[in-house]
C-alpha atoms as a PDB file:
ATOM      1  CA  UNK A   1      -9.420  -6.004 -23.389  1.00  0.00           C
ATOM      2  CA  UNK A   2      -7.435  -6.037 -19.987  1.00  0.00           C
ATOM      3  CA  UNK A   3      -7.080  -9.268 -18.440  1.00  0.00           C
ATOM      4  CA  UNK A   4      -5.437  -8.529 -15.103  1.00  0.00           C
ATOM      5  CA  UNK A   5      -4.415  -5.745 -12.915  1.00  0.00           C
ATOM      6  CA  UNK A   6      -0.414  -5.289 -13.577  1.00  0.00           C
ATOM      7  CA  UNK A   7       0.129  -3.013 -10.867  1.00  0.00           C
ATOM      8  CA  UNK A   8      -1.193   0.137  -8.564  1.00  0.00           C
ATOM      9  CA  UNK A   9       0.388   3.356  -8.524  1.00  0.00           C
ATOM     10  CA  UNK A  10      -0.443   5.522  -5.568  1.00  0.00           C
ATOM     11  CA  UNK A  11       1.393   9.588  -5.426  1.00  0.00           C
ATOM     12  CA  UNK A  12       3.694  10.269  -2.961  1.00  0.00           C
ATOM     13  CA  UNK A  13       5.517  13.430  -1.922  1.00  0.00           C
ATOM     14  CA  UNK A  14       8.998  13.512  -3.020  1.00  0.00           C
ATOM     15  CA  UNK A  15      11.604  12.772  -0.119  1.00  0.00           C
ATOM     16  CA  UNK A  16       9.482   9.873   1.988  1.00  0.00           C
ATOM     17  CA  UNK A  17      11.296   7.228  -0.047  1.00  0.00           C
ATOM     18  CA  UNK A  18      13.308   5.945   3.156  1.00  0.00           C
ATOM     19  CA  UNK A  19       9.885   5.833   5.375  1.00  0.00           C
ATOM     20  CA  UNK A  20       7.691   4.466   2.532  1.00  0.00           C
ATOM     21  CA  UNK A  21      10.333   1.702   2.015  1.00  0.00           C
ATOM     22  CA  UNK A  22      10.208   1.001   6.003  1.00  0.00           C
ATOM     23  CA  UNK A  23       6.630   0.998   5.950  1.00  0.00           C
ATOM     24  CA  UNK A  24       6.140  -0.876   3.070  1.00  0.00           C
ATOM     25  CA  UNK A  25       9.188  -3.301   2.921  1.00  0.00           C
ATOM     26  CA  UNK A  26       9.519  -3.521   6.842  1.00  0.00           C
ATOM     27  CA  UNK A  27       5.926  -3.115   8.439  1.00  0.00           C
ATOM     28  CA  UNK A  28       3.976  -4.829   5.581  1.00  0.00           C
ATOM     29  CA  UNK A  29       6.844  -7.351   4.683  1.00  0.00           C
ATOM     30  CA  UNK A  30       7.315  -6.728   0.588  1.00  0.00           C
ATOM     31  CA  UNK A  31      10.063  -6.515  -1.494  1.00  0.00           C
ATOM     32  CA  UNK A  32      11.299  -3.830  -3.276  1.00  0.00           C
ATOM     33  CA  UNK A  33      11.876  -4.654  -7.025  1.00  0.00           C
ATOM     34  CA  UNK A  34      14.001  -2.383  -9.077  1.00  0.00           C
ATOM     35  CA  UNK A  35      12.969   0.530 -11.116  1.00  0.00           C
ATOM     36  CA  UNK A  36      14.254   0.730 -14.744  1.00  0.00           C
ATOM     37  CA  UNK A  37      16.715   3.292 -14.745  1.00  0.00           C
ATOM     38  CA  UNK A  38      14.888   6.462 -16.745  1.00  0.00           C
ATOM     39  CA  UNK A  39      12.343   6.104 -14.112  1.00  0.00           C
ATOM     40  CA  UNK A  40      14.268   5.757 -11.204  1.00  0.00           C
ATOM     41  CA  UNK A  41      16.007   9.203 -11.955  1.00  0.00           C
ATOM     42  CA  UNK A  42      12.054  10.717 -11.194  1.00  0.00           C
ATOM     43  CA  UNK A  43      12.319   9.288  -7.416  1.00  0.00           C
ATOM     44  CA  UNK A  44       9.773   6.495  -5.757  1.00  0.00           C
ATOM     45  CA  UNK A  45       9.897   3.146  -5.009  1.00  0.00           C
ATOM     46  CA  UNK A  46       8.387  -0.228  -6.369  1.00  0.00           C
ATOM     47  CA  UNK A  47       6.792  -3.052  -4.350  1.00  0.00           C
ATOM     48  CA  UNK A  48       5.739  -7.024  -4.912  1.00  0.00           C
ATOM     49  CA  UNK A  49       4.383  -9.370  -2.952  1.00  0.00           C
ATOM     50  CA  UNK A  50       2.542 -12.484  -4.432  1.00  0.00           C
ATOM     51  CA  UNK A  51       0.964 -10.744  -7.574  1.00  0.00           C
ATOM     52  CA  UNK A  52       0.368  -6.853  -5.513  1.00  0.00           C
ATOM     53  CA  UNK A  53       2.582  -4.490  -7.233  1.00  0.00           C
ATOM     54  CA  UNK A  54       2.339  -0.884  -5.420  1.00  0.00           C
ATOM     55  CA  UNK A  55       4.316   1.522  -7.244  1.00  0.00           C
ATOM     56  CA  UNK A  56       4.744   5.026  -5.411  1.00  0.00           C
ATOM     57  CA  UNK A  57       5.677   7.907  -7.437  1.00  0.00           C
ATOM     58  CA  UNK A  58       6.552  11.335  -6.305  1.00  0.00           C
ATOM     59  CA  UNK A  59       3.966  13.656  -7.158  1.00  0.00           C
ATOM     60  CA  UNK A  60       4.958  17.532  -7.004  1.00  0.00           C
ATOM     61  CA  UNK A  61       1.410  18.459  -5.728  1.00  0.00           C
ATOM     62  CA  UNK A  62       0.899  15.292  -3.773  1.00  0.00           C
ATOM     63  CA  UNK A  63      -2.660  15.078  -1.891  1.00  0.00           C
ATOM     64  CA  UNK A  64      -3.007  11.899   0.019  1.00  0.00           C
ATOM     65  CA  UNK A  65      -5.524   9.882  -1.489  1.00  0.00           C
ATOM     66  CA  UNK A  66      -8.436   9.798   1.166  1.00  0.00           C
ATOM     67  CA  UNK A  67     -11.103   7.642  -0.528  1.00  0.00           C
ATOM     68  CA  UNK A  68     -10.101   6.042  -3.837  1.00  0.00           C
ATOM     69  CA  UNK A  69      -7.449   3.076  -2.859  1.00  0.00           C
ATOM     70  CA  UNK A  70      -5.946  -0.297  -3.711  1.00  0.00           C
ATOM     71  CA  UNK A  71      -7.640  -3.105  -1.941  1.00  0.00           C
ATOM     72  CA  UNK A  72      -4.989  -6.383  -1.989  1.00  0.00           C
ATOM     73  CA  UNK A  73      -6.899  -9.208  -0.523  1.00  0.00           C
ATOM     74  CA  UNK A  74      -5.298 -10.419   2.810  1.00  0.00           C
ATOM     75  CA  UNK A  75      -5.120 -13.641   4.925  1.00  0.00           C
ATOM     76  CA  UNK A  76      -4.827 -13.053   8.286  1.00  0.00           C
ATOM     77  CA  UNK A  77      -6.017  -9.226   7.915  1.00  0.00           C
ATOM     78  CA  UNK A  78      -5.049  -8.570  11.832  1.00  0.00           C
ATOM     79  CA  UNK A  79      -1.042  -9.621  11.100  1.00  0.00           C
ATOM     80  CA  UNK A  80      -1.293  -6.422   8.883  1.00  0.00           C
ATOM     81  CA  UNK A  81      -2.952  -4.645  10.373  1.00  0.00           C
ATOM     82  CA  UNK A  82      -0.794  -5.139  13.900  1.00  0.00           C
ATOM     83  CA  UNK A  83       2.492  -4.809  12.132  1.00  0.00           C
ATOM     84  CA  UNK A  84       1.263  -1.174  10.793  1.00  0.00           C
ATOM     85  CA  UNK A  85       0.116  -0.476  14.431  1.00  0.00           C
ATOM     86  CA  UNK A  86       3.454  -1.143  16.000  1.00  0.00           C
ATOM     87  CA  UNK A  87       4.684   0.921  13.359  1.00  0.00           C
ATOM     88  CA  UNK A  88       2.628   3.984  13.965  1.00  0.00           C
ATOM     89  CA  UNK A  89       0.371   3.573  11.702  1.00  0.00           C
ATOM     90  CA  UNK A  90      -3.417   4.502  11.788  1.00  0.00           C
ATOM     91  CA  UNK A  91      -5.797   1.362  11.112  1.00  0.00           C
ATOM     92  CA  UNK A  92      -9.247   1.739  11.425  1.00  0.00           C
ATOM     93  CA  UNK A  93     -11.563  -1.692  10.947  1.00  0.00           C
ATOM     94  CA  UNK A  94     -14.541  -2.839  10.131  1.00  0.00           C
ATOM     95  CA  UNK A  95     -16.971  -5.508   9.365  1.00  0.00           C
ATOM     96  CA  UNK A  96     -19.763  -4.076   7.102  1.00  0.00           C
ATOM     97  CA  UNK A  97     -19.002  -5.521   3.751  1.00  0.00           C
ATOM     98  CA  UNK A  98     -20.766  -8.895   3.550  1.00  0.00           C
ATOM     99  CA  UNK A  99     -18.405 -12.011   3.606  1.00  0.00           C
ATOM    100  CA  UNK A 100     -15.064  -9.708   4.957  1.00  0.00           C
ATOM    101  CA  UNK A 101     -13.202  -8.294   7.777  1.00  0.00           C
ATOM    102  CA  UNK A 102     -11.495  -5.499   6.722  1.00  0.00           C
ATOM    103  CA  UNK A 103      -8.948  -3.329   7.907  1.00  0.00           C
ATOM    104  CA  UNK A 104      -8.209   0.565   6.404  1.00  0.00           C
ATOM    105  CA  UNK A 105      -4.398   1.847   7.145  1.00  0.00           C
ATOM    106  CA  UNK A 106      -3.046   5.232   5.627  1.00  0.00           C
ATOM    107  CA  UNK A 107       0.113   4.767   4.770  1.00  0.00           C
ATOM    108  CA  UNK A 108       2.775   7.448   6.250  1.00  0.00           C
ATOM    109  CA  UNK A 109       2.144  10.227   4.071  1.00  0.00           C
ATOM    110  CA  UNK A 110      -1.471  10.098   4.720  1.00  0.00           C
ATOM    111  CA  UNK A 111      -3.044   7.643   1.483  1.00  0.00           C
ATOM    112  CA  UNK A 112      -5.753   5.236   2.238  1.00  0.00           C
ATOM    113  CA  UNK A 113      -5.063   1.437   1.767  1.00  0.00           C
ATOM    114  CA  UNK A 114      -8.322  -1.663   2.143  1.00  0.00           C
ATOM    115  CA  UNK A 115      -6.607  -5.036   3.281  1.00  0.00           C
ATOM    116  CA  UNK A 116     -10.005  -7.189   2.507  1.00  0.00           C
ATOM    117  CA  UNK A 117      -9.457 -11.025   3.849  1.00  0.00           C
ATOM    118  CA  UNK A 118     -12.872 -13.192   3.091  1.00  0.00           C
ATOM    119  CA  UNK A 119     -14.736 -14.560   5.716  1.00  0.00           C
ATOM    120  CA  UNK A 120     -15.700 -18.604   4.946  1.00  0.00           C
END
């Protein structure tokens, strides 16, 4: 029976490595942790901040993922979404799920993101 999320894994096309870091280790402020080496050799990166644990792995016939996305819970959802506006990124908003703000960024090759902060 799982008991927690371990991590998200969302495709990438090979060669963005340098950008995706910059976005996601620069604009959104995570660390990158350190692949073990017999998956390092198949390219992509690995996040962490607090418990969110993106992993991006190069996918041959990478489609950006439009719809389906990770949703890490946010304080502060405008820092976010500011830093990935300075950045050049695309953030669209919105207010229409009960209890949140939300904001919706794709990331630089095009996949859709939810930073969800609860309203009290």
């Amino acid at each position: 029976m799982p008991t927690a999320l371990d991590h998200v894994r969302l495709a990438v096309p090979a060669g963005f490595e340098e950008a995706l870091r910059a976005y996601h280790g620069g604009a959104l402020g995570m660390t990158e942790t350190t692949k073990p080496p017999p998956l390092a050799v198949r390219g992509g990166c690995w996040f962490r901040s607090g418990d969110v644990r993106p992993h991006l792995g190069v996918d041959p016939g990478f489609r950006p993922a439009r719809k389906a996305h990770p949703g890490p819970r946010v304080t502060g959802v405008e820092t976010p979404a500011e830093r990935l506006l300075a950045h050049g990124a695309q953030v669209a908003r919105d207010e229409d799920l009960p209890g949140y703000r939300r904001s919706f960024p794709k990331d630089l090759v095009g996949n859709r993101l939810e930073f969800p902060e609860p309203v009290r």
